[in-house]
Protein backbone atom coordinates (compact mmCIF):
# COMPACT_ATOMS: atom_id res chain seq x y z
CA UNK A 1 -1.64 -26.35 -20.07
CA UNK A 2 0.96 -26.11 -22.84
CA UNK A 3 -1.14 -24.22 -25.32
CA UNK A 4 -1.62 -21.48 -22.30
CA UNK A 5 1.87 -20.29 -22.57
CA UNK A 6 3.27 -21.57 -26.44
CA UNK A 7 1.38 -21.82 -30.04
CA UNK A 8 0.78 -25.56 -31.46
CA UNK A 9 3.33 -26.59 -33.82
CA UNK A 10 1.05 -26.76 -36.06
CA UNK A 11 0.93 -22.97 -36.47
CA UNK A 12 4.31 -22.35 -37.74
CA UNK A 13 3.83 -25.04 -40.56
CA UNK A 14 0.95 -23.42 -41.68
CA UNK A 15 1.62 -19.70 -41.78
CA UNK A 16 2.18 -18.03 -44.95
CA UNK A 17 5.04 -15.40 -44.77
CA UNK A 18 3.21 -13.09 -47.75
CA UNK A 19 5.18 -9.88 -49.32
CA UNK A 20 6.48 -7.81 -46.84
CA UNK A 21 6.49 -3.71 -47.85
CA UNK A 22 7.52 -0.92 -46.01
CA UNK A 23 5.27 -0.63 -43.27
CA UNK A 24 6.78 2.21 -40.96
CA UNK A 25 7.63 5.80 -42.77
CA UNK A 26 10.94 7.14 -42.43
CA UNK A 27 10.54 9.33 -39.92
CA UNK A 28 8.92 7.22 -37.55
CA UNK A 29 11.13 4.42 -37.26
CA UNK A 30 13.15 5.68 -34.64
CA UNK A 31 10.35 5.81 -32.03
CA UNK A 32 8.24 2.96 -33.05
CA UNK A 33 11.37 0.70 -32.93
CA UNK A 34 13.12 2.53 -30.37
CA UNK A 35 16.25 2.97 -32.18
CA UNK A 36 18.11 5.32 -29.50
CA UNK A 37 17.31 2.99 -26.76
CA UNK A 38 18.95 0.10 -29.27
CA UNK A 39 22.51 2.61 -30.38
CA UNK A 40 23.10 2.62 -26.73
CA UNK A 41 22.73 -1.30 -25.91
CA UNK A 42 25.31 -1.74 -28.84
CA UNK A 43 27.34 1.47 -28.17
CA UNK A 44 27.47 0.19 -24.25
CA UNK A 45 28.65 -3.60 -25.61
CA UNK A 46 31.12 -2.22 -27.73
CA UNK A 47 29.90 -4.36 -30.69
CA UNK A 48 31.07 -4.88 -33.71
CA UNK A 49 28.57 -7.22 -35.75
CA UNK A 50 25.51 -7.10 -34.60
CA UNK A 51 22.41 -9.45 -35.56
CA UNK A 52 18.39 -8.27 -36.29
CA UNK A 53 15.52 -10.37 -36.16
CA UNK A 54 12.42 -9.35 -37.27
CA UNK A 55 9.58 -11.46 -37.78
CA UNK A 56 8.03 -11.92 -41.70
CA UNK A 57 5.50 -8.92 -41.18
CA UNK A 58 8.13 -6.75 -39.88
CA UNK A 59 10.83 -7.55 -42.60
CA UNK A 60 9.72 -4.66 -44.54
CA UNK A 61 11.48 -2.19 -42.11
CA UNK A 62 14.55 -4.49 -41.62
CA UNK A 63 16.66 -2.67 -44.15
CA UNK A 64 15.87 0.81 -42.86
CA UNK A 65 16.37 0.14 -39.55
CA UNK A 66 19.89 -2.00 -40.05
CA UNK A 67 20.70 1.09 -42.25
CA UNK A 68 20.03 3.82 -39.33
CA UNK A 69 21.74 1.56 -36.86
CA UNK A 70 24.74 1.34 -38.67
CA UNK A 71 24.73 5.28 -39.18
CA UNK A 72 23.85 6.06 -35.55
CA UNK A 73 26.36 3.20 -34.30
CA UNK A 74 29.09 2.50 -36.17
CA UNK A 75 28.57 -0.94 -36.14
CA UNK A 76 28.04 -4.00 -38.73
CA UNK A 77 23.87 -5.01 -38.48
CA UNK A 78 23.47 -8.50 -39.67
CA UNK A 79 19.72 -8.86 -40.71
CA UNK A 80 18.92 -12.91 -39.80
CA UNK A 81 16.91 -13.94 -42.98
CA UNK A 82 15.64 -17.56 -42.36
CA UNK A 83 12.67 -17.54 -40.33
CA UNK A 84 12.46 -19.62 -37.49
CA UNK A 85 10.46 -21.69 -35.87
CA UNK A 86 8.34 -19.09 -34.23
CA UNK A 87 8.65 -15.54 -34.48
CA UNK A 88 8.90 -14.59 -30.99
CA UNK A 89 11.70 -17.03 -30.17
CA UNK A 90 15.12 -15.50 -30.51
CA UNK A 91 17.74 -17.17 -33.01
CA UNK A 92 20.80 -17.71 -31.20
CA UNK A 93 22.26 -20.12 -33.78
CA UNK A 94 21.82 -17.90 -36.28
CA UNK A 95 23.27 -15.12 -34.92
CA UNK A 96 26.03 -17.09 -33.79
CA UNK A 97 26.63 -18.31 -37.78
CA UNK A 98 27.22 -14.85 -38.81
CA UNK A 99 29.68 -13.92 -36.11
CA UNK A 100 27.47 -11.47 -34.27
CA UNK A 101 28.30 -10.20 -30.98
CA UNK A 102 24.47 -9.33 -29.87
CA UNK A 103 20.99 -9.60 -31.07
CA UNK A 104 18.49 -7.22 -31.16
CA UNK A 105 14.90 -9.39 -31.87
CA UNK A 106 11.75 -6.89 -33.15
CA UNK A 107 8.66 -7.70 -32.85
CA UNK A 108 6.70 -10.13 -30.55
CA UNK A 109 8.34 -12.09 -28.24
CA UNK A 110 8.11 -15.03 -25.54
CA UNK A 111 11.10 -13.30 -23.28
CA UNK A 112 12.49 -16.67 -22.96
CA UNK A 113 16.15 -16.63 -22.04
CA UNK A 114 18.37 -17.96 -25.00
CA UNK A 115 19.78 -21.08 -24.77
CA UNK A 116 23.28 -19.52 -25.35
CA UNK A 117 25.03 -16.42 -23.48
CA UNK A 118 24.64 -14.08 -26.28
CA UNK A 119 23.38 -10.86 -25.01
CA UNK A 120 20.01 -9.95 -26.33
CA UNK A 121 17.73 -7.41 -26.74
CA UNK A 122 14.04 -6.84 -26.82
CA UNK A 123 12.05 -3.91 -28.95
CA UNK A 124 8.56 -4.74 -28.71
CA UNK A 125 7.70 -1.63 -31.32
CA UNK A 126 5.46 1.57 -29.91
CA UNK A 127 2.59 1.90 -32.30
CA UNK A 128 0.88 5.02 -32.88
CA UNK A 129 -2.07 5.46 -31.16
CA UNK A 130 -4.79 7.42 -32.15
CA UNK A 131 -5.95 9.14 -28.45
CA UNK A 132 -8.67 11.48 -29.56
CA UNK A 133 -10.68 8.72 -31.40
CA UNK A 134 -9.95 6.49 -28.40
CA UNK A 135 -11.18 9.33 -25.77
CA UNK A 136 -14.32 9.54 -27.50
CA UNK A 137 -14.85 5.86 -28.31
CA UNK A 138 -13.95 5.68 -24.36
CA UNK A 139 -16.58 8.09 -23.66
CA UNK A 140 -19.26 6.48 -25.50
CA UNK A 141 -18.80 3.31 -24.19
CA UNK A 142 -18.64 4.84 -19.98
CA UNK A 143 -20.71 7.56 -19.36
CA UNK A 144 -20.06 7.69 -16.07
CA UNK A 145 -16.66 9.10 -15.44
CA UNK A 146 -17.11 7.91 -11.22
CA UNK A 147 -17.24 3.99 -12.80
CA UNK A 148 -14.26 2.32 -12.04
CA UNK A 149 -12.69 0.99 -15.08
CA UNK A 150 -9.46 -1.51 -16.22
CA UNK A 151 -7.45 -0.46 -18.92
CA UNK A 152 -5.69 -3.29 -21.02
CA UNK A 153 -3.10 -3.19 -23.61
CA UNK A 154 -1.06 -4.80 -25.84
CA UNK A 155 3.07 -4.20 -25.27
CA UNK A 156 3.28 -2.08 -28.06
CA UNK A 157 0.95 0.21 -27.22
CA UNK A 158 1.41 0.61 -23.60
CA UNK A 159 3.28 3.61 -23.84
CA UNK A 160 -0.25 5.34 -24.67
CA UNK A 161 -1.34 4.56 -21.39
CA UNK A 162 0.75 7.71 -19.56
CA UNK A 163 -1.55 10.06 -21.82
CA UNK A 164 -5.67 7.73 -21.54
CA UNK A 165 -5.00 7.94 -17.80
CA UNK A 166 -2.88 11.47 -17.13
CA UNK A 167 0.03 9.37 -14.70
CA UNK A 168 2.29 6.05 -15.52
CA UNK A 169 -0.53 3.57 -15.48
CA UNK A 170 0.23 0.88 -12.74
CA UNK A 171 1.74 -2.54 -14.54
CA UNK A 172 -0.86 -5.81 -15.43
CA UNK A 173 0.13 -8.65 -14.21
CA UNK A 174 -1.84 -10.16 -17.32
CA UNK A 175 1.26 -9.19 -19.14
CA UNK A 176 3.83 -11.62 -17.14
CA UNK A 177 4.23 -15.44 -16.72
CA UNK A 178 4.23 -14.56 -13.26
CA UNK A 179 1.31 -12.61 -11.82
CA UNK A 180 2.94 -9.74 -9.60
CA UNK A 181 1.52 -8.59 -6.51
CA UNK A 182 1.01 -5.23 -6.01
CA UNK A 183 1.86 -3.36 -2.61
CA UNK A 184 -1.80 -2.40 -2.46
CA UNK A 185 -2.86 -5.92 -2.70
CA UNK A 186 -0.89 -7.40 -0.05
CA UNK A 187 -1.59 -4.75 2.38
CA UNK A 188 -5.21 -5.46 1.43
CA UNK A 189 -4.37 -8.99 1.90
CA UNK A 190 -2.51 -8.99 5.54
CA UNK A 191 -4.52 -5.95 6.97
CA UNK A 192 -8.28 -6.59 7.45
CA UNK A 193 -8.99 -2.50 8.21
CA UNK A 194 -7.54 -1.79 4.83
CA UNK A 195 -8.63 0.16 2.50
CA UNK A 196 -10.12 3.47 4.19
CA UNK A 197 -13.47 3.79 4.51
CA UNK A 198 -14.88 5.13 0.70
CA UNK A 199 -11.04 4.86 -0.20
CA UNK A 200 -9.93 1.80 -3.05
CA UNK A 201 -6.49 3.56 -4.68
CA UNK A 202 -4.52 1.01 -6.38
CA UNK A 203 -0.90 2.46 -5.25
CA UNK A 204 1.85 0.85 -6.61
CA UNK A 205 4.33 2.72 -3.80
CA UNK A 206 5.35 1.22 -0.78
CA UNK A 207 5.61 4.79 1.05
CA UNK A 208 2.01 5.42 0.24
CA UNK A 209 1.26 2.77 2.76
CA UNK A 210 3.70 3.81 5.68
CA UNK A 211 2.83 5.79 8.55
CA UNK A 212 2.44 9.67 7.59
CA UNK A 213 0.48 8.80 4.55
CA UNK A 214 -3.35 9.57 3.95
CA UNK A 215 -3.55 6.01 2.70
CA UNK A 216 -1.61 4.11 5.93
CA UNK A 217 -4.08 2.83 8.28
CA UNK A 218 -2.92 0.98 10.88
CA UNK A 219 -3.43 -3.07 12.19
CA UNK A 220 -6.56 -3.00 14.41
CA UNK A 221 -6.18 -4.67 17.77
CA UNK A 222 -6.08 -8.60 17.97
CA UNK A 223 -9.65 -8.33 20.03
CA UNK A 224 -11.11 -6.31 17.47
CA UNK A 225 -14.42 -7.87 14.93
CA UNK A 226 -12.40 -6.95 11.61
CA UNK A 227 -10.27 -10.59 12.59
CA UNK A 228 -13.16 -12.94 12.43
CA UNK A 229 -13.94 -11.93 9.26
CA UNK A 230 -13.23 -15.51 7.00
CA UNK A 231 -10.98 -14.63 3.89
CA UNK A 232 -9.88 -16.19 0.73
CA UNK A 233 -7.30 -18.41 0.22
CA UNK A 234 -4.85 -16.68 -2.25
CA UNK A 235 -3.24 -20.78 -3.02
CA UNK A 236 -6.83 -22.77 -2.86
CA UNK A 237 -9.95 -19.88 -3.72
CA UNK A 238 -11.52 -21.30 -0.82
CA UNK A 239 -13.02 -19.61 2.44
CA UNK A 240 -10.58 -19.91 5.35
CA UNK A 241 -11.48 -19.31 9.09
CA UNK A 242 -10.55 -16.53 10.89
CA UNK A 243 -6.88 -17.05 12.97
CA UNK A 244 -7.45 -17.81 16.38
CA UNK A 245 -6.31 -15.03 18.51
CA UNK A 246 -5.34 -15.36 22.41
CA UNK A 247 -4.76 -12.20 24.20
CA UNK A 248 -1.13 -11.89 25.78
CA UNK A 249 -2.46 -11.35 29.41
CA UNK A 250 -3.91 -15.04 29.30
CA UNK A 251 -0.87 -16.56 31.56
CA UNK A 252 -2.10 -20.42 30.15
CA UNK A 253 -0.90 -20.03 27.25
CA UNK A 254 2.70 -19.54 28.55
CA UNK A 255 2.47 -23.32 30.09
CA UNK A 256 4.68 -25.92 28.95
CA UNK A 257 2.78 -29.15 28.23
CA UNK A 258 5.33 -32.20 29.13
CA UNK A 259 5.86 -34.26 25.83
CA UNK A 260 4.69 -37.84 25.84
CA UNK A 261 7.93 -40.77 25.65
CA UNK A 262 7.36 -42.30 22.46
CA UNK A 263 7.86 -46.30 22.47
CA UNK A 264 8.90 -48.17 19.29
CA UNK A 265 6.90 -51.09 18.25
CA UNK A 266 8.02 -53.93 16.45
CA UNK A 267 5.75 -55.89 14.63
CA UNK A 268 8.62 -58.14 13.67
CA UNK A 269 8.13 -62.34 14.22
CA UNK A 270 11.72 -62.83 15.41
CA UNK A 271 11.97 -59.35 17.02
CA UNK A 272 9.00 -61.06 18.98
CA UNK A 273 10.21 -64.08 19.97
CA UNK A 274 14.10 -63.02 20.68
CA UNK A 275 12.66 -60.65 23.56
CA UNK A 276 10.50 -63.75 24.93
CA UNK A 277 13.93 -65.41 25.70
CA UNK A 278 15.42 -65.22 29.02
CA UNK A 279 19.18 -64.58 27.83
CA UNK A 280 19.41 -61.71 25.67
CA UNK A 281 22.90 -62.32 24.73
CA UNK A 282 26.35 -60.99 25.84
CA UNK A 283 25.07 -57.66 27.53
CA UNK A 284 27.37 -55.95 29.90
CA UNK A 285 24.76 -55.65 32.80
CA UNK A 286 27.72 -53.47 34.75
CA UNK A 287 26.32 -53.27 38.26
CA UNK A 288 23.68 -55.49 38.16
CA UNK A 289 24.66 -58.97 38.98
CA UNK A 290 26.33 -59.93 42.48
CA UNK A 291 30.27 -60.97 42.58
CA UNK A 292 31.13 -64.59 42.93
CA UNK A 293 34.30 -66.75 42.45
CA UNK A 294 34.94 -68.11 39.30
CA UNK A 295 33.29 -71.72 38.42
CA UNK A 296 34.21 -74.45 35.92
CA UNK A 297 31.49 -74.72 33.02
CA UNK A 298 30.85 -77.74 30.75
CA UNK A 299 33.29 -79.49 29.09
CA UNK A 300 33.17 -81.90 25.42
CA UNK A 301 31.42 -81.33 22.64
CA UNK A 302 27.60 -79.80 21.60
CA UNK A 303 26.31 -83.25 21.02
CA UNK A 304 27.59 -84.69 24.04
CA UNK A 305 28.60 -83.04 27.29
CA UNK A 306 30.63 -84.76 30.31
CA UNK A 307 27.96 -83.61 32.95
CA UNK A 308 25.26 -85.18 30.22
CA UNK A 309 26.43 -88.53 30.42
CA UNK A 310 26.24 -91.66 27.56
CA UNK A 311 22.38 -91.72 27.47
């Protein structure tokens, strides 16, 4: 389950840095690391020193971009040299060493909170995307344009998504550690008569679902068919019966059924034999037991009472 969600040590012993070069040209950097987005984060702070981290493939635009964000900013970029254990966890300590007051980490990342309050941001990069090879490659590969069809992509080129699909492409829940639902889903999921008849939209807007909407369709009656239909357990995968219904007219269901008293048993030897005896010790019994005058008990010792005699 580990290697689901982190890379084997082994992986960071074994990878072999190589020599970096200048991989983005001048006048892209600002949109493929999303340098405005970044000036404001530090302008917003108020920072002073700030730290970069850029992972060993990406250390060939480090210099450039420290260089524009100083210019655009004002402020002191710190680029963290020493690579650490993984790429796409953020150095904290590092930053912290050089007196930083925020880090900006490049590149691929786990989105794992940092172990110390240092305020941190992510730039994932936007690659370029070439959309008319894709479109045709697309085209060759689907014929039919009526075939529904998932589109998947990588962080740093989701933002090419808006122009293979027209609209902002709904998010993947492939993407998060988390799966997230939907509204779609869970109306699919709590309303058998959903979707429309020929009708499948994935919406990702609640309103598209409320009353007024083409989309909304309402609950169907408790006596209708769509009810017994068994679904799928969204926890276990397995088939689950249908909930049993009972119409509100049924006047039975309203009855109170009178709890049964519920007796402790003791299994205990000695609890046992104590409630075998006839005197169950100093109880108060207030009530229960008829007046009469006082009497003198026994009088001596245990091993030898007056009334007992010598014998």
């Amino acid at each position: 389950m580990e290697s689901m969600f982190s890379s084997p040590a082994e992986a960071a012993l074994q990878r072999e840095t190589g020599v970096p070069g200048l991989l983005t040209p001048l006048p892209d950097l600002d949109g493929v690391y999303e340098l405005e987005r970044v000036a404001g984060f530090v302008r917003d702070l108020g920072c002073e020193r700030v730290a970069l981290q850029f992972p060993d493939q990406l250390l060939g635009d480090a210099v450039a971009v420290a260089a524009r964000l100083e210019e655009t900013t004002g402020s002191k970029m710190f680029i963290l040299g020493d690579t650490a254990y993984g790429s796409c966890c953020v150095d904290v300590l590092g930053a912290e060493q050089a007196g930083a007051q925020a880090l900006i980490h490049f590149g691929p990342a786990c989105l794992s909170p940092p172990a110390r309050p240092l305020p941190v941001a992510f730039v994932l990069r936007q690659r370029s995307v070439a959309l008319e090879l894709c479109v045709k490659a697309f085209e060759a590969q689907n014929p039919d344009p009526k075939a529904p069809v998932v589109l998947l992509s990588e962080p740093a080129c989701a933002h090419a998504l808006a122009c293979p699909l027209g609209a902002l492409a709904p998010q993947l829940s492939g993407s998060f550690f988390q799966p997230i639902l939907a509204p779609c889903e869970l109306e699919a999921a709590c309303n058998p008569a959903w979707p429309p008849p020929g009708l499948a939209p994935h919406l990702t807007h609640y309103a598209d679902l409320l009353p007024g909407s083409p989309f909304h369709v309402a609950l169907p009656p408790p006596e209708s068919e769509l009810w017994e239909t068994p679904d799928v357990s969204l926890i276990t995968g397995d088939l689950r019966p249908p909930p049993a219904w009972k119409s509100s007219n049924d006047h039975g269901s309203l009855a109170l059924t009178p709890r049964p008293q519920l007796e402790l048993a003791e299994s205990s030897p000695a609890a046992s034999f104590l409630s075998s005896r006839s005197w169950q010790g100093l109880e108060p019994r207030l009530g229960q037991t008829p007046v009469t005058e006082a009497v003198s008990g026994r009088r001596g010792i245990a091993i030898a009472y007056e009334d007992e005699g010598s014998g």
